[in-house]
Structure formats: structure tokens, C-alpha cells
Protein backbone atom coordinates (compact mmCIF):
# COMPACT_ATOMS: atom_id res chain seq x y z
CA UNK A 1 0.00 0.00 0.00
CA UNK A 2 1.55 3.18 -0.81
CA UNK A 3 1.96 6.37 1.17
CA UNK A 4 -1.08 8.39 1.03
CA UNK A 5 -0.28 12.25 0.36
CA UNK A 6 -2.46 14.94 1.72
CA UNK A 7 -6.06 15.98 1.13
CA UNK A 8 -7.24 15.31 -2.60
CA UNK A 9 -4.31 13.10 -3.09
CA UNK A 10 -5.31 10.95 -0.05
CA UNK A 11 -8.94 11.59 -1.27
CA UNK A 12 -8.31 9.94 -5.02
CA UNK A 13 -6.23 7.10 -3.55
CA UNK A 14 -9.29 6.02 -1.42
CA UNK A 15 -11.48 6.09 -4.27
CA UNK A 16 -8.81 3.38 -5.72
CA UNK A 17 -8.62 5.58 -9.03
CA UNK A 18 -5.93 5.58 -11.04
CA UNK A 19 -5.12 7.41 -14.75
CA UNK A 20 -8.15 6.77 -17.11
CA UNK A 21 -7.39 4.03 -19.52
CA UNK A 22 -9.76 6.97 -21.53
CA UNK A 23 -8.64 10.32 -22.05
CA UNK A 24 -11.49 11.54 -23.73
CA UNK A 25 -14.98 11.81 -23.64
CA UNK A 26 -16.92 8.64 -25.24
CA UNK A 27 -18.07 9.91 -28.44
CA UNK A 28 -21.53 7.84 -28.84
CA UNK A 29 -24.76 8.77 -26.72
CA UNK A 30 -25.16 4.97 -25.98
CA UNK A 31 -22.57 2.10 -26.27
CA UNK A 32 -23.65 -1.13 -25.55
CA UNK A 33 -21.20 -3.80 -24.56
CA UNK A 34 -21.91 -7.59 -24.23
CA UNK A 35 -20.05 -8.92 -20.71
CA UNK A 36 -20.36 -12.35 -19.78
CA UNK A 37 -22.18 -13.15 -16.53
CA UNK A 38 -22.88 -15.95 -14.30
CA UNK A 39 -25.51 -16.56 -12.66
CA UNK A 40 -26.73 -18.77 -10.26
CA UNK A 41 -29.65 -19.98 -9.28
CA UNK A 42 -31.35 -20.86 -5.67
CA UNK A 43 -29.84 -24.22 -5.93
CA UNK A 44 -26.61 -23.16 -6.86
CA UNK A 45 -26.57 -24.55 -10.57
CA UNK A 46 -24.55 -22.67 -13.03
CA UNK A 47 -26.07 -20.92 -15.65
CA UNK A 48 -24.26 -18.59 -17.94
CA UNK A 49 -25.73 -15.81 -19.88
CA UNK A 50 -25.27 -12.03 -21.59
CA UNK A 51 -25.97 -8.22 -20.17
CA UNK A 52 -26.00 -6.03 -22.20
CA UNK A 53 -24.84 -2.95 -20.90
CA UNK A 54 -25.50 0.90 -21.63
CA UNK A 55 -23.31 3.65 -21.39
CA UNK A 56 -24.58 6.94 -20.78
CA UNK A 57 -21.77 9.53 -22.06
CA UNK A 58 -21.84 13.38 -23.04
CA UNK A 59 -22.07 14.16 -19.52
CA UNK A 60 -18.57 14.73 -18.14
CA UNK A 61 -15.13 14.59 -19.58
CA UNK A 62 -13.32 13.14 -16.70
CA UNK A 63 -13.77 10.26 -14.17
CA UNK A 64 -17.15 9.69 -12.77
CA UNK A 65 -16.99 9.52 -9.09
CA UNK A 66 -20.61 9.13 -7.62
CA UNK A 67 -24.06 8.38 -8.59
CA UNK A 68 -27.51 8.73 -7.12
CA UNK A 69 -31.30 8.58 -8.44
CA UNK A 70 -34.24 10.16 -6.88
CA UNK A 71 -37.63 8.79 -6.51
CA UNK A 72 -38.96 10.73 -9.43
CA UNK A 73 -36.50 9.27 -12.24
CA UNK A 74 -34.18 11.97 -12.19
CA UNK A 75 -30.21 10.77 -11.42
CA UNK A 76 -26.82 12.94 -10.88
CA UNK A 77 -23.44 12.20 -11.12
CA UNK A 78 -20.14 13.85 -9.41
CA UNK A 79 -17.08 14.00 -11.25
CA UNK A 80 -13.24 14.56 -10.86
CA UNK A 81 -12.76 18.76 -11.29
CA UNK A 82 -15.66 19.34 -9.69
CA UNK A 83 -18.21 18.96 -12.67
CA UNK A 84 -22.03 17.54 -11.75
CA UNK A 85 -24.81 16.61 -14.34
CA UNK A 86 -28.05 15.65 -13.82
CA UNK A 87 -29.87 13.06 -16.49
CA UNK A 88 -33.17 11.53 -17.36
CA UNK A 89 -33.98 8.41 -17.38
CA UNK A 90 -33.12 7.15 -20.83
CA UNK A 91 -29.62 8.74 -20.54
CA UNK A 92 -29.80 11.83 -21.84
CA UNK A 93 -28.13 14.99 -19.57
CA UNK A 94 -30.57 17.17 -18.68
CA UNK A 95 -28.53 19.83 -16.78
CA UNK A 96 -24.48 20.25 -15.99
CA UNK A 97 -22.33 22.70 -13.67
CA UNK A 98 -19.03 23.09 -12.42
CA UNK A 99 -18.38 23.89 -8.99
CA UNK A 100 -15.55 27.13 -8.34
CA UNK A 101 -12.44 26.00 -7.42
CA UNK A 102 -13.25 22.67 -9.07
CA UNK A 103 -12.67 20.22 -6.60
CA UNK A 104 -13.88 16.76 -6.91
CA UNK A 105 -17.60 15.83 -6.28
CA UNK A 106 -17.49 12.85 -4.28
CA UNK A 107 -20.89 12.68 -3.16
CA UNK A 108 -24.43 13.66 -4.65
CA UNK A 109 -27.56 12.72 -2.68
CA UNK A 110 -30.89 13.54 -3.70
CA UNK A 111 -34.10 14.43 -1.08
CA UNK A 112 -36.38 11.54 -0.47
CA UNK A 113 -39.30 14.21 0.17
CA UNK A 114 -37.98 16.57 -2.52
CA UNK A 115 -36.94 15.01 -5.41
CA UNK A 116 -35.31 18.02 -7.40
CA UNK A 117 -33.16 19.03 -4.16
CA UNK A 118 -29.81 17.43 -4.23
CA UNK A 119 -26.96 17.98 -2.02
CA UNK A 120 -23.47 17.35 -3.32
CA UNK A 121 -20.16 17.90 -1.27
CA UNK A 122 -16.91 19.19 -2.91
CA UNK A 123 -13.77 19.59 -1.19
CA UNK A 124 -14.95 20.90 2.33
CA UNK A 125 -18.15 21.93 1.10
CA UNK A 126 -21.73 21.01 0.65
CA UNK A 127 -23.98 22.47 -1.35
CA UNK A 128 -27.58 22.27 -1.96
CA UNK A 129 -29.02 22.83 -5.69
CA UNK A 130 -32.03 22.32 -7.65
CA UNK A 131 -31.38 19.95 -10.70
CA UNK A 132 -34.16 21.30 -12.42
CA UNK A 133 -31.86 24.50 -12.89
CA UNK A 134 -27.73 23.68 -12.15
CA UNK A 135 -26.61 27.38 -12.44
CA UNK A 136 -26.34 27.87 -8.93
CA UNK A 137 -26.81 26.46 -5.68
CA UNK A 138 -29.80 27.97 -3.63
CA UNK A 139 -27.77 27.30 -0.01
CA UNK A 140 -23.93 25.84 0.97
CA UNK A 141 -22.24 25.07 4.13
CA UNK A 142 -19.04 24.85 5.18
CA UNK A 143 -18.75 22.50 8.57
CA UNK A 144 -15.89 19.93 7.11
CA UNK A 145 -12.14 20.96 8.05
CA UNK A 146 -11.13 18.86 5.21
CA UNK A 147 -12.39 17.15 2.25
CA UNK A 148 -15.72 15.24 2.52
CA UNK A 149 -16.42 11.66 1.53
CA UNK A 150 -19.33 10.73 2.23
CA UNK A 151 -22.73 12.42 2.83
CA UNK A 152 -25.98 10.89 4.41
CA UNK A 153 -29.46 12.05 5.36
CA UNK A 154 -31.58 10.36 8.08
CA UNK A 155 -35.02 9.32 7.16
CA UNK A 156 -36.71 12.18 8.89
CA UNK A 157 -34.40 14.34 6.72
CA UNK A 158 -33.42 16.29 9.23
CA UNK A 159 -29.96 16.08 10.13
CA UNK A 160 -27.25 15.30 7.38
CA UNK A 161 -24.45 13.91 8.09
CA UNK A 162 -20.73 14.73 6.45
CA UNK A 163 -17.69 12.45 6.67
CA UNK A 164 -13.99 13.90 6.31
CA UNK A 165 -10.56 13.31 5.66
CA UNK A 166 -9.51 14.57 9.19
CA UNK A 167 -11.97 10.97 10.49
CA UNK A 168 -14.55 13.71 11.68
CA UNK A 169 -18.42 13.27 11.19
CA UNK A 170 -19.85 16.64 11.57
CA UNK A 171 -24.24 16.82 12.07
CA UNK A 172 -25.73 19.26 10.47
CA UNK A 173 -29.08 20.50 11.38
CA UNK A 174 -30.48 20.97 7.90
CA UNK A 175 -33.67 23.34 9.33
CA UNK A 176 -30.95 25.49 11.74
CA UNK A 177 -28.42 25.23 9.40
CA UNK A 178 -25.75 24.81 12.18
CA UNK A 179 -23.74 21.39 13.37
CA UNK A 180 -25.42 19.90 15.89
CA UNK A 181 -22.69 17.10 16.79
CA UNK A 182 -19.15 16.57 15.54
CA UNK A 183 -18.43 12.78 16.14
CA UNK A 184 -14.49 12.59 16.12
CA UNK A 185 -13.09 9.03 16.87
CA UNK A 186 -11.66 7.61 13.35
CA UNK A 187 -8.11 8.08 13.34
CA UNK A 188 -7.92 8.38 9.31
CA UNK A 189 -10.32 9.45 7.00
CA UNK A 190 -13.53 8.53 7.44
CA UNK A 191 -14.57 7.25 3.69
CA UNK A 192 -18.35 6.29 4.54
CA UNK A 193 -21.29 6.86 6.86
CA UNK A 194 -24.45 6.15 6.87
CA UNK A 195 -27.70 6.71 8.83
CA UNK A 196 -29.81 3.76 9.89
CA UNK A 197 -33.06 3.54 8.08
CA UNK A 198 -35.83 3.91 10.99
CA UNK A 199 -33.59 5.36 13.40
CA UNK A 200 -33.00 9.11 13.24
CA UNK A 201 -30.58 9.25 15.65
CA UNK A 202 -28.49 6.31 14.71
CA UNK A 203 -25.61 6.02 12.47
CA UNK A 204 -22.92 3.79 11.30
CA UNK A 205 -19.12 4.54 9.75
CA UNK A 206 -16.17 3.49 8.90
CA UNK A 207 -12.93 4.30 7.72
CA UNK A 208 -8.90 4.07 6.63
CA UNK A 209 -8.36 3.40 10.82
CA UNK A 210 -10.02 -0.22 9.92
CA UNK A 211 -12.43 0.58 12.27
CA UNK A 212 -16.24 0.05 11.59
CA UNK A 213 -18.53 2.22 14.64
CA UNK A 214 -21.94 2.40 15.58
CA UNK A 215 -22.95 5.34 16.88
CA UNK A 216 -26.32 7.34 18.93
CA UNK A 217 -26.48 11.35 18.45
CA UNK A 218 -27.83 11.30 22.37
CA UNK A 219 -23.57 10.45 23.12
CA UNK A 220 -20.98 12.25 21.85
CA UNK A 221 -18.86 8.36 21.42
CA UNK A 222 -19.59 6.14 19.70
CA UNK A 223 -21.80 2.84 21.23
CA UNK A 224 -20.22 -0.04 19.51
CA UNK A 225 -16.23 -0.18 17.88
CA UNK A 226 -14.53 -2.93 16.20
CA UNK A 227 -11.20 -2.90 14.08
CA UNK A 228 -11.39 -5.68 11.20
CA UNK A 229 -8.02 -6.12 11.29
CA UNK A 230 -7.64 -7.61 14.58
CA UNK A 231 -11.03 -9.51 14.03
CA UNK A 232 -9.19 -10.47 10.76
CA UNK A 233 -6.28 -12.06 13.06
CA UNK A 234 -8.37 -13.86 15.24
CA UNK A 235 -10.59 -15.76 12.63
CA UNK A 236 -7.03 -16.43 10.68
CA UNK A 237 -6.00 -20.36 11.91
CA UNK A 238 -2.46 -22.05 10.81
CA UNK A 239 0.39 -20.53 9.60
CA UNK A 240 0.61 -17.61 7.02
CA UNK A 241 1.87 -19.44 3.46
CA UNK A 242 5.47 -17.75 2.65
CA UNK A 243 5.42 -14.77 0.99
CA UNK A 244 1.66 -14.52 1.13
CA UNK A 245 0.74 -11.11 1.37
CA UNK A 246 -2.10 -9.94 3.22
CA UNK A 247 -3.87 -6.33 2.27
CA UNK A 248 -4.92 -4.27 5.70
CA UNK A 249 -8.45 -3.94 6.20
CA UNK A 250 -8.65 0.08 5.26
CA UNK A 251 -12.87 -0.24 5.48
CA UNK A 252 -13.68 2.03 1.99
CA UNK A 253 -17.93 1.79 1.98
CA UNK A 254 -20.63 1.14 3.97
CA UNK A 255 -24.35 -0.07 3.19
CA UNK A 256 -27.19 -0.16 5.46
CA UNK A 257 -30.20 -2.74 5.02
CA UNK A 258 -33.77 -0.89 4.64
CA UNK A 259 -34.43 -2.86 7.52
CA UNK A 260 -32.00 -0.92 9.97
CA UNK A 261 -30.34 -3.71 11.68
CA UNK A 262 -28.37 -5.07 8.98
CA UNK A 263 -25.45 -3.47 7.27
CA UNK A 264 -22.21 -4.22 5.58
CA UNK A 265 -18.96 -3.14 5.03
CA UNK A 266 -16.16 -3.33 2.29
CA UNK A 267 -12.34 -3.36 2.77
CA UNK A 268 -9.27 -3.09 1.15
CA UNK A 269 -8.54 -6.68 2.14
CA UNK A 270 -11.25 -8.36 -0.64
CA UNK A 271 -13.41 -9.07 2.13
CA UNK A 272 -17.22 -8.40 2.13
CA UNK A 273 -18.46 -8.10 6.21
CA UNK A 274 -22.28 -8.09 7.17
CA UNK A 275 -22.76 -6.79 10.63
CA UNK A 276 -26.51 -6.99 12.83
CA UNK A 277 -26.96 -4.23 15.00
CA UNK A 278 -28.19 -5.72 18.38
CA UNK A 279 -29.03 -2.83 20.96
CA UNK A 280 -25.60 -1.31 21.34
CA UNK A 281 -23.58 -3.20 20.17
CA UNK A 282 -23.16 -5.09 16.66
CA UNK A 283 -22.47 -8.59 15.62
CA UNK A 284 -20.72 -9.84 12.56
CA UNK A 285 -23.49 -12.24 10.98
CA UNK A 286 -21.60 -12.96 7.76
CA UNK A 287 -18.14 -12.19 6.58
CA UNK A 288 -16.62 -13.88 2.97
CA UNK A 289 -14.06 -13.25 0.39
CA UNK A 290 -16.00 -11.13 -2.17
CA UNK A 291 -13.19 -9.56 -4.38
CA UNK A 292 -9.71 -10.69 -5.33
CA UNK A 293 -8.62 -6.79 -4.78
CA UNK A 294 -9.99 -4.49 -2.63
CA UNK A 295 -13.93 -3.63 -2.26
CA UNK A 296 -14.45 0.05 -2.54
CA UNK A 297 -18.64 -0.42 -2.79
CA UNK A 298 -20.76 -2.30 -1.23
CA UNK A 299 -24.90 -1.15 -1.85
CA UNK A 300 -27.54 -2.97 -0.30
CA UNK A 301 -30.78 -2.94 -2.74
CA UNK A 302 -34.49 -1.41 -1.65
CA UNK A 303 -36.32 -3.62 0.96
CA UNK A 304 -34.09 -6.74 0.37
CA UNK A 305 -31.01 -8.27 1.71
CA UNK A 306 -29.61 -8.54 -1.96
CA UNK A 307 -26.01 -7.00 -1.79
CA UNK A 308 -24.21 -5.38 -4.79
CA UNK A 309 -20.70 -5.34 -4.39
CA UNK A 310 -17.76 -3.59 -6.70
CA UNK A 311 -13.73 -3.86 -6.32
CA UNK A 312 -10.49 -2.97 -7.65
CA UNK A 313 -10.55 -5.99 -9.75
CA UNK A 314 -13.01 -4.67 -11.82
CA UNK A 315 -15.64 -7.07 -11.01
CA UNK A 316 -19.14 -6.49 -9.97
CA UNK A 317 -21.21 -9.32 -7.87
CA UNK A 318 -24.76 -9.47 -6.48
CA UNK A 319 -24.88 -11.64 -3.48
CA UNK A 320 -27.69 -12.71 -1.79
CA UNK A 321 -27.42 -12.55 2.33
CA UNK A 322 -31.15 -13.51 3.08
CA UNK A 323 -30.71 -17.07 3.63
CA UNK A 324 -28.15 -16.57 6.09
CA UNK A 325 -28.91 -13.91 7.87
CA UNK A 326 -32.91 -15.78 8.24
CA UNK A 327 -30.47 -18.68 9.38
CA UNK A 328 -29.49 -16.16 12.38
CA UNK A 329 -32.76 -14.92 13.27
CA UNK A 330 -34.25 -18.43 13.67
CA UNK A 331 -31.36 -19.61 15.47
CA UNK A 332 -29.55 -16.25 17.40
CA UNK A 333 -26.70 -18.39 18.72
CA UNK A 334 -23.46 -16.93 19.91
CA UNK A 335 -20.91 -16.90 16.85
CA UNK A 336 -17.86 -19.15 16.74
CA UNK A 337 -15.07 -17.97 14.86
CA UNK A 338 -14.37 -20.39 11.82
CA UNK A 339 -11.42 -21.59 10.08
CA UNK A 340 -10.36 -19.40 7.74
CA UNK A 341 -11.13 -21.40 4.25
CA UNK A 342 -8.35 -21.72 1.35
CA UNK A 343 -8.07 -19.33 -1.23
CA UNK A 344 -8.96 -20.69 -4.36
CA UNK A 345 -7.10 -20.18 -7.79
CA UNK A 346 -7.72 -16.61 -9.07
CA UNK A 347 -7.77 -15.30 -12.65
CA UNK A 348 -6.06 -12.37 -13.93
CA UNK A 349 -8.54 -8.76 -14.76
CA UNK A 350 -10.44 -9.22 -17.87
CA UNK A 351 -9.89 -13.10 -18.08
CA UNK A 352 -13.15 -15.87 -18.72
CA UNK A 353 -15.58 -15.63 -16.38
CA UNK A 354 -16.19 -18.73 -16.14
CA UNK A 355 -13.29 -19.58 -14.29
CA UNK A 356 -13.29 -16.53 -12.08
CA UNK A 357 -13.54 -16.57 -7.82
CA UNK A 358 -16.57 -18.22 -7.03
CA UNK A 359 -16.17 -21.46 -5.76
CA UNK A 360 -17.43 -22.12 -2.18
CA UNK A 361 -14.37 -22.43 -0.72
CA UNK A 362 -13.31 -18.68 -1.85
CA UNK A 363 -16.46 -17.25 -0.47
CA UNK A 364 -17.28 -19.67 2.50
CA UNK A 365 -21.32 -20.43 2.83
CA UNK A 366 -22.40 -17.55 0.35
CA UNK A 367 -22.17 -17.50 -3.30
CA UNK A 368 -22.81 -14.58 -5.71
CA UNK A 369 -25.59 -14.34 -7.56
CA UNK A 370 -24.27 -12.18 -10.06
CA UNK A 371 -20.74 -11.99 -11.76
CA UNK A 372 -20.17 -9.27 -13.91
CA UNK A 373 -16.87 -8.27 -15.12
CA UNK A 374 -17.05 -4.46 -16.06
CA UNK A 375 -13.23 -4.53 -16.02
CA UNK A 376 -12.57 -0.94 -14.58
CA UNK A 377 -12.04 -0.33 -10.97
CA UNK A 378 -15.17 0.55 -9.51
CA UNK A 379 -15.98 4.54 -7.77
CA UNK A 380 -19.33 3.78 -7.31
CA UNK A 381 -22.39 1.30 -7.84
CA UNK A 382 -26.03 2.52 -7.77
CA UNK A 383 -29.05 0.02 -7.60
CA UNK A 384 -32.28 1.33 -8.87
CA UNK A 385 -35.51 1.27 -11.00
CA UNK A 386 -35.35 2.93 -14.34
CA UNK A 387 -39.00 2.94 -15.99
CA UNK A 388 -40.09 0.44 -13.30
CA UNK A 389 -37.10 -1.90 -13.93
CA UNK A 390 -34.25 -2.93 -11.73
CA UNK A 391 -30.82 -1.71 -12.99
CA UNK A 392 -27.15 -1.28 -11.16
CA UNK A 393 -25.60 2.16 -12.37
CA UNK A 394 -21.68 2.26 -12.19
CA UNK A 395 -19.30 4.85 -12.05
CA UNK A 396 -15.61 4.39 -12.96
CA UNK A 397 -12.48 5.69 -14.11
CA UNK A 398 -13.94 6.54 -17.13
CA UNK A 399 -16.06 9.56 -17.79
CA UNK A 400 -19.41 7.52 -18.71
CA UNK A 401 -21.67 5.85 -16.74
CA UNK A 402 -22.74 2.04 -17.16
CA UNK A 403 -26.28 0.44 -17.05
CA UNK A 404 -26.43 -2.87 -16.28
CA UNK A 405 -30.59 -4.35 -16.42
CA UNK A 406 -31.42 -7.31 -13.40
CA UNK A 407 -34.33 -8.43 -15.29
CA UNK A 408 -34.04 -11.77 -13.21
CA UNK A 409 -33.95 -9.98 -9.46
């Protein structure tokens, strides 16, 4: 792992971006591109078929580093320089602005109770625009001492939280417009945090410190702290295999469950965690190797335990926790720590599918549903309905935006 350099340095090497292997804009509206997927069904059988995916382009001319969709149709993406563009559903950019000082949007979140209000943070700021007109933004706030990664809203909408490169969460009373908390306990950059569907007042982060936290607004500490790594250690039976080398656990995303109680967490070591909240304190339910690099996304889908997950290997899987986290419910015993399994033979980027990482052994009791390889590092996966269908949207180091359909989920 190389040394991070300061700020927007540190900033683009947690994103896990590197040069574009584009330099310029893609010149068609829509590119489709066949990648071969495998699938697997509820009794584990192989079947192999096509997605076709879409590209949006025309929208930005440099990396794409976050996506999200409102409930309305519209969508907006954040890119590298500080550009933003808002599209419609069939692709086509409907608005675009660059921010002063061009700093990199690396988060856009759109009002669940106002669908044309978006909030997007670049560098230390946040801003609130209408997509309907990007010319300016109608408020902005500057709370972060350094560069935000992360932004969440809590269902009631409002308090908004900000995560920083200093590991700071700052609270922002959206009504007041003043912070309201500033949660400071991450030793590195905090990369994601997210409120707890249901629960106003709860949250959940992590960050470069390997640490994953739970935390209530009533308390100025957090509730609940654990630091994969050492988890990692403990779960890890038998001597280390010569030269193996083992990537930290630097904790890059975090997804919570529309339930509440159920989120997960993606690291730098490959490894996909799923955590249960349990009063105050949190339990690790499920934890498997779900990337043969590190996992900068993980995105839980709407009302489901279906998990999309995307890594530095350019790979994109949909995994399907339900079974085993039902498996808990019905049977809430204490959890043992299990041998670690053996790592299965891995194929190079952009090799056959067929023989990539996903034996049972690789990714203990859970398989993936879904195997795509998109065969770019991934900034940022989106799952959502476009014209009543269920798509993921992905942002990469390129400066278009993919479309991949789940007709079959």
C-alpha cells in the first residue's frame, strides 16, 4: 500500500482511481457492450448468460466519481474537477455545472421528500441545488475541516451527516443550518457513513483506521467499535503461506439494510463483512471473500437483503445474504469464529468468467448471484428502477456511466 499524500491526493487514492485508460470523452450517446455473466440460481446450478450494458456519455469529460437517483427518475453524477450533471432516465443529460475552485464531487444525494433538491459535497463543502436548474446552488455550508467523503441524510431528513478526511463526522441540522454534533473518533479518514433507516438518531461509519462504529447522536462516542483487522487475526488459523501477502483492512464503503439492523462493510482486504446491530452493540453475521482486490462499494438494494458489491478488480457481484442472515434470526446463537477457508485459484482482470472466484471455498457459505466483469475499478455502484425496472448504475475511471438491467432480481 503506498503512502497516502495529503487531502485530494489521499482523497483519489481512497477512491482506488488511477489514470483513465480513456482520455477523452466517449463519443456515442449509448454504447452497448456484451459482458459475460454468471448466474446462479437458488440451488446453486450454473447458468451462464449475456448483459448487455448501456453507457450513458456526453455528460462529463473526466472520471465519474458518484451516482444517485431520486424517486422521481431523475439521477446525478459527481465527477473529478468538480463537474455535476443531472440526467433523465433514458440517458440523456438534462442539466451540468461546475463547482468554483473545481474540486472533486465525491458525493451527490438527492431528497427523499424533494426530489429536485440534491446535495453534493466538494472539497470541504456542501452544497444544496435544484437539478431542475444547475446554475447555482440555492444554499452551501461549510462545517468539514477537510475534504468530505461521504454524505448521508436520516429518514426524517433532518440532520445530514458529512464524513472527512480529518476521520470527523460533523451533524448538520439541515432546518438550523448549524452542526449539531461533531463525532471525532476515526483516526484516518472517514470514507463512509451512513444513517440507519428507521432510526434518526443512529448512524454507522467506517474508515482508513479499519475501524467500523456504531454510533447514537444522544452520546458524543460512539456505542459499539470494532477494528477488522484484529477480528481479521483472530478468525485467521495455521500458519501464514510464505510470501503470502495480506492487504490491511482500510474499510472504503458502507451499506445499510432498509431494515435498519443489517449493514455491511467493504475493505481493502477483498473481504465483504455483514454486521446486525443488536441494541448497542453489533455482531458480525456474515463475513466472505467477495473480491480478489480491494472492495471500494458495497450497496444494499431497496427492501431486500440482496447486496451489490464492486472492487479494484473490476468485477461487480450481487450476493444474496437472506438465507443466512434468516439462518441467524431463527437460530440467534453466539458466533464461533471459523477456520479461515483456502483461497482458491484466481484469474487475472479481464480473463473468462467462467473460471473466475466463485467457488465455495473462496467465499465460505455464500455465493454470488451475479458476476459481472465491467473490467474498470469501480468509484461507485447505484441500484435502482429505471422505468419500473431494476438496474445497477456504475461509475468508474472513465467519464461515462454504465447500465447494467437485473431483469431476473
Amino acid at each position: 500500500m503506498s503512502v497516502r499524500r495529503a487531502s485530494s491526493a489521499r482523497l483519489r487514492a481512497h477512491r482506488l482511481r488511477h489514470t483513465s485508460l480513456f482520455s477523452s470523452p466517449c463519443r456515442q450517446r449509448y454504447q452497448c457492450l456484451h459482458t459475460r455473466a454468471q448466474l446462479r440460481s437458488s440451488d446453486s446450478s450454473r447458468v451462464f448468460g449475456t448483459i448487455m450494458a448501456v453507457k450513458w456519455t456526453g455528460g462529463h469529460s473526466s472520471p465519474v466519481l458518484c451516482l444517485d437517483a431520486s424517486k422521481e427518475g431523475l439521477l446525478a453524477s459527481g465527477a473529478e474537477g468538480g463537474d455535476l450533471t443531472a440526467w433523465g432516465e433514458d440517458g440523456t443529460p438534462l442539466g451540468h455545472m461546475r463547482f468554483q475552485g473545481a474540486d472533486d464531487v465525491t458525493s451527490v444525494l438527492f431528497s427523499p421528500s424533494c426530489p429536485t433538491k440534491l446535495y453534493a459535497s466538494h472539497g470541504e463543502t456542501i452544497s444544496v441545488l435544484d437539478v431542475r436548474s444547475l446554475k447555482d446552488s440555492l444554499d452551501h455550508f461549510h462545517v468539514n475541516e477537510e475534504e468530505i467523503n461521504c454524505l448521508s441524510l436520516n429518514q426524517t431528513e433532518n440532520l445530514l451527516a458529512s464524513a472527512d478526511d480529518s476521520g470527523a463526522i460533523k451533524i448538520l441540522d439541515v432546518e438550523n443550518k448549524k452542526v449539531v454534533r461533531s463525532l471525532k473518533r476515526h483516526s484516518n479518514i472517514c470514507s463512509s457513513v451512513a444513517f440507519r433507516p428507521q432510526r434518526p438518531q443512529s448512524l454507522v461509519s467506517c474508515g482508513l483506521d479499519m475501524q467500523v462504529m456504531l454510533w447514537s447522536l444522544q452520546k458524543a462516542r460512539p456505542l459499539w467499535i470494532t477494528n477488522l483487522q484484529e477480528d481479521e487475526t483472530e478468525e485467521m488459523e495455521g500458519p501464514q503461506s510464505p510470501g503470502q501477502l495480506l492487504n490491511p483492512a482500510l474499510a472504503h464503503c458502507i451499506s445499510v439494510a432498509s431494515c435498519g439492523n443489517i449493514f455491511s462493510c467493504g475493505a481493502e482486504d477483498g473481504k465483504v463483512r455483514i454486521f446486525r446491530v443488536m441494541g448497542v452493540k453489533c455482531e458480525q453475521e456474515l463475513g466472505f471473500k467477495g473480491h480478489t482486490l480491494g472492495v471500494s462499494q458495497v450497496c444494499f438494494l431497496p427492501e431486500s437483503y440482496l447486496l451489490l458489491t464492486g472492487g479494484n478488480d473490476g468485477k461487480i457481484m450481487l450476493w444474496d445474504a437472506n438465507s443466512e442472515v434468516e439462518k441467524k434470526q431463527k437460530s440467534p446463537t453466539k458466533r464461533t469464529h471459523r477456520k479461515k477457508p483456502k483461497r482458491g485459484t484466481c484469474t487475472k482482470q479481464g480473463g473468462n468468467t467462467d473460471a473466475s472466484v466463485t467457488d465455495e471455498e473462496e467465499h465460505g457459505n455464500i455465493l454470488p448471484k451475479l458476476n459481472i466483469e465491467h473490467g474498470e475499478k469501480v468509484n461507485w455502484l447505484l441500484g435502482t428502477k429505471i422505468k419500473g425496472h431494476q438496474n445497477i448504475l456504475v461509475a468508474d475511471q472513465t467519464s461515462c456511466i454504465s447500465v447494467y438491467p437485473l431483469n431476473e432480481f
